[in-house]
Protein backbone atom coordinates (compact mmCIF):
# COMPACT_ATOMS: atom_id res chain seq x y z
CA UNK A 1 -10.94 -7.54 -84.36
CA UNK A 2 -8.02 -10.02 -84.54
CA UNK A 3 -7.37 -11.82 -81.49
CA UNK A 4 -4.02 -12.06 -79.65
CA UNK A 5 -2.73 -14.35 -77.12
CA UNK A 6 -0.96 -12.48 -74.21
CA UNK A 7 2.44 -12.24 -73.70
CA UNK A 8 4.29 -14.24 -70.85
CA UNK A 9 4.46 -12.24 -68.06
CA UNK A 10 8.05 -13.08 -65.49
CA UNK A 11 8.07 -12.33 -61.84
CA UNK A 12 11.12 -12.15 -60.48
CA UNK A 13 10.95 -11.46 -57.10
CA UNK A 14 13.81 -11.59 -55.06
CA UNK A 15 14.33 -14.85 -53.12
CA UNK A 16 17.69 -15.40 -51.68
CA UNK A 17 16.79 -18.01 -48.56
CA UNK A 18 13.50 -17.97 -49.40
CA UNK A 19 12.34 -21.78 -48.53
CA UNK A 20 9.60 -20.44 -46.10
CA UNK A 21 8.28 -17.27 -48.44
CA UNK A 22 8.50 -19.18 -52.08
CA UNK A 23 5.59 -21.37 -51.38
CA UNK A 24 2.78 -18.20 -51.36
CA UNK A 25 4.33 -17.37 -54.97
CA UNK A 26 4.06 -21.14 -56.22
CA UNK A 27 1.16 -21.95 -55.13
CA UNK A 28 -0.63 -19.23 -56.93
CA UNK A 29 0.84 -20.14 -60.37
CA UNK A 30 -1.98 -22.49 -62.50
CA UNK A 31 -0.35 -25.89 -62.14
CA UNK A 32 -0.16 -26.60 -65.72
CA UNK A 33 2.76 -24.17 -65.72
CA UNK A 34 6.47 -25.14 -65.53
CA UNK A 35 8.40 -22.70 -63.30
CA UNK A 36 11.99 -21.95 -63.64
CA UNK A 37 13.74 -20.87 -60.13
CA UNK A 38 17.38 -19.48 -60.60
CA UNK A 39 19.71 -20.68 -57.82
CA UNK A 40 22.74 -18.58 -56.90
CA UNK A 41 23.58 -18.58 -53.54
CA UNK A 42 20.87 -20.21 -51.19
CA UNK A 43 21.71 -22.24 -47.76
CA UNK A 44 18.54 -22.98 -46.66
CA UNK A 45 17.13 -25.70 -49.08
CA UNK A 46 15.62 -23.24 -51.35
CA UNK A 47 16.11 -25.11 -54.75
CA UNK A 48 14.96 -28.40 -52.95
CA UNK A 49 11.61 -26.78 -51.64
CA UNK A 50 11.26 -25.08 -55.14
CA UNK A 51 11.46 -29.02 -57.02
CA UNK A 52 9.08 -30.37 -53.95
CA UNK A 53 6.86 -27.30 -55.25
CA UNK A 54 6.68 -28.52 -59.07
CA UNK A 55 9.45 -25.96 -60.02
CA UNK A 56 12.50 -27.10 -62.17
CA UNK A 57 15.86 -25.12 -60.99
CA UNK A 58 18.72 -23.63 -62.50
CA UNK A 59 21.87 -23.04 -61.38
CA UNK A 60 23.56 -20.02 -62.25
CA UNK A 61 27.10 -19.80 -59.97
CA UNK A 62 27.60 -15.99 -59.90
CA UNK A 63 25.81 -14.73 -56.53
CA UNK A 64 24.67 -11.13 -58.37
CA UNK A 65 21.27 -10.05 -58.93
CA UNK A 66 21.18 -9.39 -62.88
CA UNK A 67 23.11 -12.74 -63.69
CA UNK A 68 20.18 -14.81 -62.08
CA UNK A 69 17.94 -12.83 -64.10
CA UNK A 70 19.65 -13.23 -67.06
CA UNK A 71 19.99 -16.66 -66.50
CA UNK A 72 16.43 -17.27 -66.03
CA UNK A 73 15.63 -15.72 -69.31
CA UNK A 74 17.39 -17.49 -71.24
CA UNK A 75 15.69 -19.53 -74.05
CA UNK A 76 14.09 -22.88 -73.33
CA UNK A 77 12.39 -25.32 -74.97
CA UNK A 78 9.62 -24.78 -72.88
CA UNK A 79 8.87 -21.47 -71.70
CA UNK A 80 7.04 -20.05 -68.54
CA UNK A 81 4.84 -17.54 -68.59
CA UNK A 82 6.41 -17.06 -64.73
CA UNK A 83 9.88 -16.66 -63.98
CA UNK A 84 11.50 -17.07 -60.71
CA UNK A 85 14.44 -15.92 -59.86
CA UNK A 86 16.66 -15.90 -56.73
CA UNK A 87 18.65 -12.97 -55.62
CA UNK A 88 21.28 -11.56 -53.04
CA UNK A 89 18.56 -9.96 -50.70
CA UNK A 90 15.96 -11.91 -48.96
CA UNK A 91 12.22 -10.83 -49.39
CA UNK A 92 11.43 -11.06 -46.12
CA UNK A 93 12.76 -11.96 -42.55
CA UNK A 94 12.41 -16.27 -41.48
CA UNK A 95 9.62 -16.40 -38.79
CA UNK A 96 10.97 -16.87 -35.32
CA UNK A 97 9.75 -19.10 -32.73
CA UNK A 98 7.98 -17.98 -29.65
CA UNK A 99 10.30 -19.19 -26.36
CA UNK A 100 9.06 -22.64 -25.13
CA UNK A 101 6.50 -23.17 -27.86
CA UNK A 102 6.47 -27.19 -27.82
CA UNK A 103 8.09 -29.12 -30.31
CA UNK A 104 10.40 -25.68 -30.80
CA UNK A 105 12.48 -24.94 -27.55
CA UNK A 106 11.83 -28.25 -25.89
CA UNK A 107 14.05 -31.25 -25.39
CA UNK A 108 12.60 -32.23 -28.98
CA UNK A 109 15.21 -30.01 -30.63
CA UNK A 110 18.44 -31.17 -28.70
CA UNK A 111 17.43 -34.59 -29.69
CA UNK A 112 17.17 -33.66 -33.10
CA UNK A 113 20.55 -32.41 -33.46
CA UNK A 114 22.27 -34.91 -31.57
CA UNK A 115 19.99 -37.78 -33.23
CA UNK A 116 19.43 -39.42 -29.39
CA UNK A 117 16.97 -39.77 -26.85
CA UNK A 118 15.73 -40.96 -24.25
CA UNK A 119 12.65 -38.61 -25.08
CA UNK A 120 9.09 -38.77 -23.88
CA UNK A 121 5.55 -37.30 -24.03
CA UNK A 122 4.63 -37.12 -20.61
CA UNK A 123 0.57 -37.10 -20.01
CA UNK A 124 -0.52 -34.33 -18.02
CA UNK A 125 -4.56 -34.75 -17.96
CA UNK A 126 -6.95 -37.21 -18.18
CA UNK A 127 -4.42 -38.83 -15.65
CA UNK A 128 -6.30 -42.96 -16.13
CA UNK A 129 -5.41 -45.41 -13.22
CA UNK A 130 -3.13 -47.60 -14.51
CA UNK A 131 -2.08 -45.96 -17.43
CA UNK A 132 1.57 -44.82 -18.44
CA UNK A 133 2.70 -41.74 -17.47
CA UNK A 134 5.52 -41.46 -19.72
CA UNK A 135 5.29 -42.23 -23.67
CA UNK A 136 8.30 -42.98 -25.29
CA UNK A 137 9.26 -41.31 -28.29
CA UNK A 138 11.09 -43.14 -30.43
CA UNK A 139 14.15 -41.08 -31.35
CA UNK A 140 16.94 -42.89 -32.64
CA UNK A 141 14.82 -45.19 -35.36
CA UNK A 142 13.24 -41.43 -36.57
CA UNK A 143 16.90 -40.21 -37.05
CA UNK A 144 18.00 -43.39 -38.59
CA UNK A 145 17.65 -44.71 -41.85
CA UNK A 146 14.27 -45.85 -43.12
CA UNK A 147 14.08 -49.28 -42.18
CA UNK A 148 12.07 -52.57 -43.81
CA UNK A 149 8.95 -51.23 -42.48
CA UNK A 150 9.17 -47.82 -43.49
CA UNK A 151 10.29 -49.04 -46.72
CA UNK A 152 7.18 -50.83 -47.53
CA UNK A 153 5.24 -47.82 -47.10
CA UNK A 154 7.77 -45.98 -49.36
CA UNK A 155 6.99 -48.46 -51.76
CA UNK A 156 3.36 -47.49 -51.87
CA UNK A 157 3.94 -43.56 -51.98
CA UNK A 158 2.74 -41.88 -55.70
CA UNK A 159 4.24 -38.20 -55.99
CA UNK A 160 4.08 -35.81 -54.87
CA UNK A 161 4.09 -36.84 -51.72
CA UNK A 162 3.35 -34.52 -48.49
CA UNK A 163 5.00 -35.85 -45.40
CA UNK A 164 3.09 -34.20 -42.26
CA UNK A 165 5.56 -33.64 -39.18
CA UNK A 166 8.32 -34.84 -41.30
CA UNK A 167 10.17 -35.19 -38.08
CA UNK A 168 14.42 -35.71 -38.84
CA UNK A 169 13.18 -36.27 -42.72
CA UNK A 170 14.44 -39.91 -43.55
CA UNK A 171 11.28 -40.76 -45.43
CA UNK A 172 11.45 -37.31 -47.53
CA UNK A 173 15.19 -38.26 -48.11
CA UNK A 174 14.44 -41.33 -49.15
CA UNK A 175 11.66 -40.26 -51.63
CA UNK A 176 14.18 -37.40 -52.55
CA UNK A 177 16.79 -40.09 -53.62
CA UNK A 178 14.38 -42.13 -55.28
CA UNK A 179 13.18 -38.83 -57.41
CA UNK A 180 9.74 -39.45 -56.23
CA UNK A 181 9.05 -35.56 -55.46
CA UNK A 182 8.24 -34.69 -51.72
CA UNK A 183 7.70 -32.22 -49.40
CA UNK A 184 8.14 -32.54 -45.37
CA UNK A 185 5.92 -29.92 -43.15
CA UNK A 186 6.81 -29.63 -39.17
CA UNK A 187 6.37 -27.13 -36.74
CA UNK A 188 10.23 -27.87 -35.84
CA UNK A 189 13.24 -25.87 -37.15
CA UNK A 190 15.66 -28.60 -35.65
CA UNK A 191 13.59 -30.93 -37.53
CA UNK A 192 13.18 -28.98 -41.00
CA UNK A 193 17.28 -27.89 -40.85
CA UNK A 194 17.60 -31.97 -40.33
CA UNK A 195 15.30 -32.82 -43.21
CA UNK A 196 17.41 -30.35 -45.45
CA UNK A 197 20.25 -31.39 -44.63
CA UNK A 198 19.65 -35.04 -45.22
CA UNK A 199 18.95 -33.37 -49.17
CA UNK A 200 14.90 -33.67 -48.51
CA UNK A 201 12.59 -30.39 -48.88
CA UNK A 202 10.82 -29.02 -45.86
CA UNK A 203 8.77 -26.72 -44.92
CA UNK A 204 8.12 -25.29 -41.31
CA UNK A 205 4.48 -25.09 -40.80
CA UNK A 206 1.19 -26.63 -39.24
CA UNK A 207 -0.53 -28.88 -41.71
CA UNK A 208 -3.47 -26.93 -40.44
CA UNK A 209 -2.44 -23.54 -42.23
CA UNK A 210 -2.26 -23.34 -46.29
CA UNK A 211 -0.37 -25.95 -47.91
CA UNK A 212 1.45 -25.71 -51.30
CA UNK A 213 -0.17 -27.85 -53.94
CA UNK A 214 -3.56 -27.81 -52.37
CA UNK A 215 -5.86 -30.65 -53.62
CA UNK A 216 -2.78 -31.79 -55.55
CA UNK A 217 -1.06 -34.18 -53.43
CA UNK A 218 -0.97 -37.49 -54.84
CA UNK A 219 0.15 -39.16 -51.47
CA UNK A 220 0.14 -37.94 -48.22
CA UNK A 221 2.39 -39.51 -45.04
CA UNK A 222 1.14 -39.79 -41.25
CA UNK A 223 3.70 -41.34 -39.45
CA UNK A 224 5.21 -42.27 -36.52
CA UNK A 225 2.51 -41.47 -33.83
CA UNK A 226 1.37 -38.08 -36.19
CA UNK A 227 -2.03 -39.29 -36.46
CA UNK A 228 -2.20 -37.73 -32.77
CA UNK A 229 -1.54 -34.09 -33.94
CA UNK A 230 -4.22 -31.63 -32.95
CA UNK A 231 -5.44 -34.05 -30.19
CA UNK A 232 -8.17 -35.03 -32.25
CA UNK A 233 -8.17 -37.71 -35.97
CA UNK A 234 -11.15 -36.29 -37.21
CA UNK A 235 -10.53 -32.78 -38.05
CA UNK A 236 -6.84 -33.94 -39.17
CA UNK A 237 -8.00 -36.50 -41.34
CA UNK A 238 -10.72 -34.25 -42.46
CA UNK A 239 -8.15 -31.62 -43.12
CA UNK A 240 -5.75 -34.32 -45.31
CA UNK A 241 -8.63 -35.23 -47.20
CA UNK A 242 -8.92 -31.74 -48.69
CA UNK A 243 -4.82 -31.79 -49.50
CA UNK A 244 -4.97 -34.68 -51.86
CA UNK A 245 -5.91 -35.11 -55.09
CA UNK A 246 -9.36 -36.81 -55.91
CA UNK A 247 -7.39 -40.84 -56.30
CA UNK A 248 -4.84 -39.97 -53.60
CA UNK A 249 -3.92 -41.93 -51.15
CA UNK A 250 -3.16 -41.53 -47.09
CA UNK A 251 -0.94 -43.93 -45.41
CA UNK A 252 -1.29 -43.64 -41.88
CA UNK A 253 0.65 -45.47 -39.32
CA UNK A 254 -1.80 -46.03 -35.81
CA UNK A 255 -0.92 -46.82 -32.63
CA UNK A 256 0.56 -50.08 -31.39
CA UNK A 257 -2.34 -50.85 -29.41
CA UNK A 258 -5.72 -50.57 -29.83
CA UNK A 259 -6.03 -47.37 -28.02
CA UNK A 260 -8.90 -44.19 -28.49
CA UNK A 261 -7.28 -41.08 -26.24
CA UNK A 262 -7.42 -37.52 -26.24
CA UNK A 263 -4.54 -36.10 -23.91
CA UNK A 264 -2.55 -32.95 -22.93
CA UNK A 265 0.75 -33.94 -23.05
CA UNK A 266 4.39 -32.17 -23.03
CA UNK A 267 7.81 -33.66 -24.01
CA UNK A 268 10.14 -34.23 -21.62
CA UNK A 269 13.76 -35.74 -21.43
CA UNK A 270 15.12 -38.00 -18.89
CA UNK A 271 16.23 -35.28 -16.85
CA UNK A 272 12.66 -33.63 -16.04
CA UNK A 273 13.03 -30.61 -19.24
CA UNK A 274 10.20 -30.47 -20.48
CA UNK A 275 8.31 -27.59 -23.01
CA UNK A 276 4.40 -26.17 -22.69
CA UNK A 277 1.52 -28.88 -22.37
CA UNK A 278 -0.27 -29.17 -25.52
CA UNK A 279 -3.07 -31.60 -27.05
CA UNK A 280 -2.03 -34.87 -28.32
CA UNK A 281 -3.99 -37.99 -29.31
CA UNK A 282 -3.16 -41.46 -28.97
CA UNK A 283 -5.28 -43.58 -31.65
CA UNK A 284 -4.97 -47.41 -32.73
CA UNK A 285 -6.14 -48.79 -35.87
CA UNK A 286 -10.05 -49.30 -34.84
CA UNK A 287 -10.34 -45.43 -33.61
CA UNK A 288 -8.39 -44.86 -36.94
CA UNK A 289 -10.76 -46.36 -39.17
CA UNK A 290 -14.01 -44.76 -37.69
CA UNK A 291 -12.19 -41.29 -37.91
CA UNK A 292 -11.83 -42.38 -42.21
CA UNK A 293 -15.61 -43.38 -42.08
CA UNK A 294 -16.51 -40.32 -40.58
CA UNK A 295 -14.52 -38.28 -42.83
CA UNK A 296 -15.00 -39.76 -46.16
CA UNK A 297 -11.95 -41.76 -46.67
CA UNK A 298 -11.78 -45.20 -48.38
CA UNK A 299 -10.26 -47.86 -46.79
CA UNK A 300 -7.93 -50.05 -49.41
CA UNK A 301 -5.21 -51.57 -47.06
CA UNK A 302 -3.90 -52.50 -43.39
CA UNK A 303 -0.73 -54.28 -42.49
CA UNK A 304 1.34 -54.56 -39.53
CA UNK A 305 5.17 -55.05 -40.44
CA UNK A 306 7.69 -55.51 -37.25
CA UNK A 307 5.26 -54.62 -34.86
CA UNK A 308 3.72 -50.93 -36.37
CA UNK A 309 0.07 -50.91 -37.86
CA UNK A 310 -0.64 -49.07 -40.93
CA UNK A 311 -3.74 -48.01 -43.01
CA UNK A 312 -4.14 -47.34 -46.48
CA UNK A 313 -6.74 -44.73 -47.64
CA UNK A 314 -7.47 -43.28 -50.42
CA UNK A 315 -10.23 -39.88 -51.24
CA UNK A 316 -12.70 -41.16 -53.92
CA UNK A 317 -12.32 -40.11 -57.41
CA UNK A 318 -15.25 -37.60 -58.80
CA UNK A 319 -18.45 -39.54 -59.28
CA UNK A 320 -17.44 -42.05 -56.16
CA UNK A 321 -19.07 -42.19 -53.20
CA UNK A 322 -17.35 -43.03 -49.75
CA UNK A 323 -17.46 -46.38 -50.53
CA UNK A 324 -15.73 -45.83 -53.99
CA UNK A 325 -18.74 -46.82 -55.64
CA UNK A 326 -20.34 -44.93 -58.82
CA UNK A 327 -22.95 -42.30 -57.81
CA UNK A 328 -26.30 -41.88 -58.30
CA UNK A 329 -28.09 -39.24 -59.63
CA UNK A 330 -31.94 -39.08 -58.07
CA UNK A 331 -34.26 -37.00 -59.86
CA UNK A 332 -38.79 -36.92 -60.26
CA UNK A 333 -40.12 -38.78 -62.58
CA UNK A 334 -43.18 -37.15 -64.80
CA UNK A 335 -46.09 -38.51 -62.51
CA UNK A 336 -44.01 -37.11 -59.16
CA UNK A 337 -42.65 -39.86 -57.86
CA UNK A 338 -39.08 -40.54 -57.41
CA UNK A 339 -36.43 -41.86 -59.50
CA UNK A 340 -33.09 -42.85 -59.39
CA UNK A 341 -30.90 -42.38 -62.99
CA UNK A 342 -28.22 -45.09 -62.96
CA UNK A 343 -24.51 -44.31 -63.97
CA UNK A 344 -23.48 -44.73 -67.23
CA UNK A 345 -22.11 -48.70 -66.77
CA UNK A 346 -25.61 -49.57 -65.49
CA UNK A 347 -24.88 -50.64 -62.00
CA UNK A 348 -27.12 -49.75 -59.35
C-alpha cells in the first residue's frame, strides 16, 4: 500500500472581536505550526492577541466574510495546515463581569481610565497592632512609562513573555515595541482595554485558569506587588512554574520590606469606595525565596534598583534538579545493594 501524507486541513471559524475566544483555538494547534489569522475589521486587539499567540496576521481591508477567506488562502511560502480567519460575526458573546467583583467595578477601573490615584488596598483582617491600614497602590508610575527600573527587567525578558496582572500594560507595550512577543493576563477590562490600547496584547483572565502557550513561555513577569495574587506565593509560583518552558525564567518583583503576610484586603479610593474584600499577600524577598525553594524554582539573580527588589528564577532544564544540577539515576547493583549511575559528564 503506498503511503500518503494528509492534506492540510483550514479552520476558519468566524472571529470578528474575538481576542477573548481565539486563544481555545490556538492553543490547540501543535506549536510547530505557523498560523495565518485574516484581519478585517477587529477593535478589540484581535490581531495583537493572535501575534502574542504565535500567529502571523494578514490584513485584508474589505470587512466581508468570503474576502477574508480568500485572503487567507492565498499561496504562501509556508503553508498551514490551519487557517484562521476573521469574519463579520462574532463566535460568541465577551464575558461580562459580575457587579462589584474586585479589581472589575471598584475604584481600580476609574483609575485606570483616568491614569490617577490616590488608590489603596485597605486590610480588612488579620488587623496587626501597629501595622498600616491603608496600602498604597502605586497608580500613576503603573500608567506611566516604564521607567529605569522596569527597564532593567525588560532587558532580561526572552519571548514570549507572559505578563501576569498586566495592570495599564506599559511593560507589554514596551516588549510590543521592542518585537519581543508578549502577552498581558488581568482580571481587569479597564486594564486589558488600556494594555490594547497602548498597542500591547491582553488577555482578561486569572493566571489560575488555562493559559495560551502552556509550558511554552520563555519568560514570565510578576510585578508590581502581583506576587500577592491568590493570597498565597506558593500555589502561584507553583502554578508559573508549570507555564514556562523547561530554561524559562520568572522575574518577580517582592515587596519593599521584608514582609511574610496573608491578608483580606479591598481597594479603596480616597473617598471611602471601595469593591468586595478578597485575599491578598504581602511578601518580601526572604518569604519570596522560600516560596521558589519550596516550589522548585532556581534562584539565578536579585537586585534592588531605585528602591524595588527583584528575583530572578528560572525552572530547571530536563535532567536538572532544583538546584540546576545534573541528575542522578539510582538503580541495584547485581549483589542488591545500591547504586548510583552518574550522568554522562561524570560529575557526581
Amino acid at each position: 500500500m503506498i503511503e500518503t501524507s494528509p492534506s492540510p486541513v483550514d479552520v476558519e471559524p468566524p472571529g470578528l472581536d474575538e481576542a477573548e475566544a481565539r486563544p481555545w483555538v490556538l492553543e490547540r494547534i501543535p506549536p510547530s505550526r505557523r498560523v495565518p489569522v485574516v484581519g478585517n475589521g477587529s477593535t478589540d486587539g484581535s490581531a495583537d492577541s493572535a501575534r502574542a499567540l504565535g500567529a502571523y496576521v494578514v490584513h485584508e481591508p474589505r470587512r466581508d466574510f468570503g474576502a477574508a477567506c480568500h485572503a487567507g488562502q492565498q499561496p504562501r511560502s509556508v503553508r498551514s495546515p490551519a487557517q484562521l480567519v476573521t469574519s463579520a460575526v462574532p463566535s460568541r458573546p465577551p464575558a461580562t463581569a459580575e457587579p462589584g467583583e474586585p479589581w472589575v467595578e471598584d475604584p481600580y477601573a476609574h483609575a485606570l481610565r483616568t491614569g490617577r490615584g490616590p488608590l489603596y488596598l485597605r486590610r480588612m483582617a488579620p488587623l496587626a497592632s501597629g501595622a498600616a491600614e491603608l496600602l498604597p497602590l502605586d497608580v500613576e508610575r503603573w500608567c506611566a512609562a516604564p521607567d529605569a527600573a522596569d527597564a532593567d527587567v525588560l532587558h532580561r525578558c526572552t519571548g514570549p513573555v507572559l505578563d501576569v496582572g498586566c495592570g495599564p500594560g506599559r511593560l507589554v507595550a514596551a516588549l510590543a515595541a521592542r518585537g519581543i512577543p508578549a502577552l498581558g493576563v488581568d482580571v481587569s477590562p479597564a486594564a486589558v482595554a488600556r494594555t490594547r490600547r497602548l498597542g500591547g496584547a491582553a488577555l482578561r483572565r486569572s493566571v489560575f485558569d488555562r493559559l495560551p502557550r502552556e509550558s511554552r513561555w520563555g519568560t514570565v513577569l510578576l510585578m508590581d506587588g502581583n506576587v500577592g495574587i491568590g493570597g498565597d506565593p506558593v500555589p502561584l509560583l507553583a502554578r508559573l512554574r508549570d507555564a514556562v518552558r523547561p530554561g524559562g525564567r520568572l522575574l518577580a518583583e517582592a515587596a519593599g520590606d521584608d514582609v511574610d503576610e496573608r491578608l483580606t484586603v479591598r481597594v479603596e479610593d480616597a473617598h471611602g469606595r471601595h469593591g468586595r474584600p478578597f485575599s491578598w499577600a504581602r511578601v518580601g524577598t526572604t518569604a519570596l525565596l522560600h516560596a521558589a525553594d519550596v516550589t522548585g524554582w532556581i534562584v539565578t539573580g536579585r537586585w534592588t534598583a531605585q528602591g524595588r527588589p527583584f528575583v530572578e528564577l528560572h525552572r530547571p532544564n530536563a535532567g536538572q534538579d532544583r538546584h540546576g544540577m545534573p541528575k542522578q539515576e539510582h538503580t541495584t547493583a547485581d549483589d542488591g545493594t545500591a547504586a548510583t549511575v552518574l550522568p554522562a559528564d561524570g560529575r557526581p
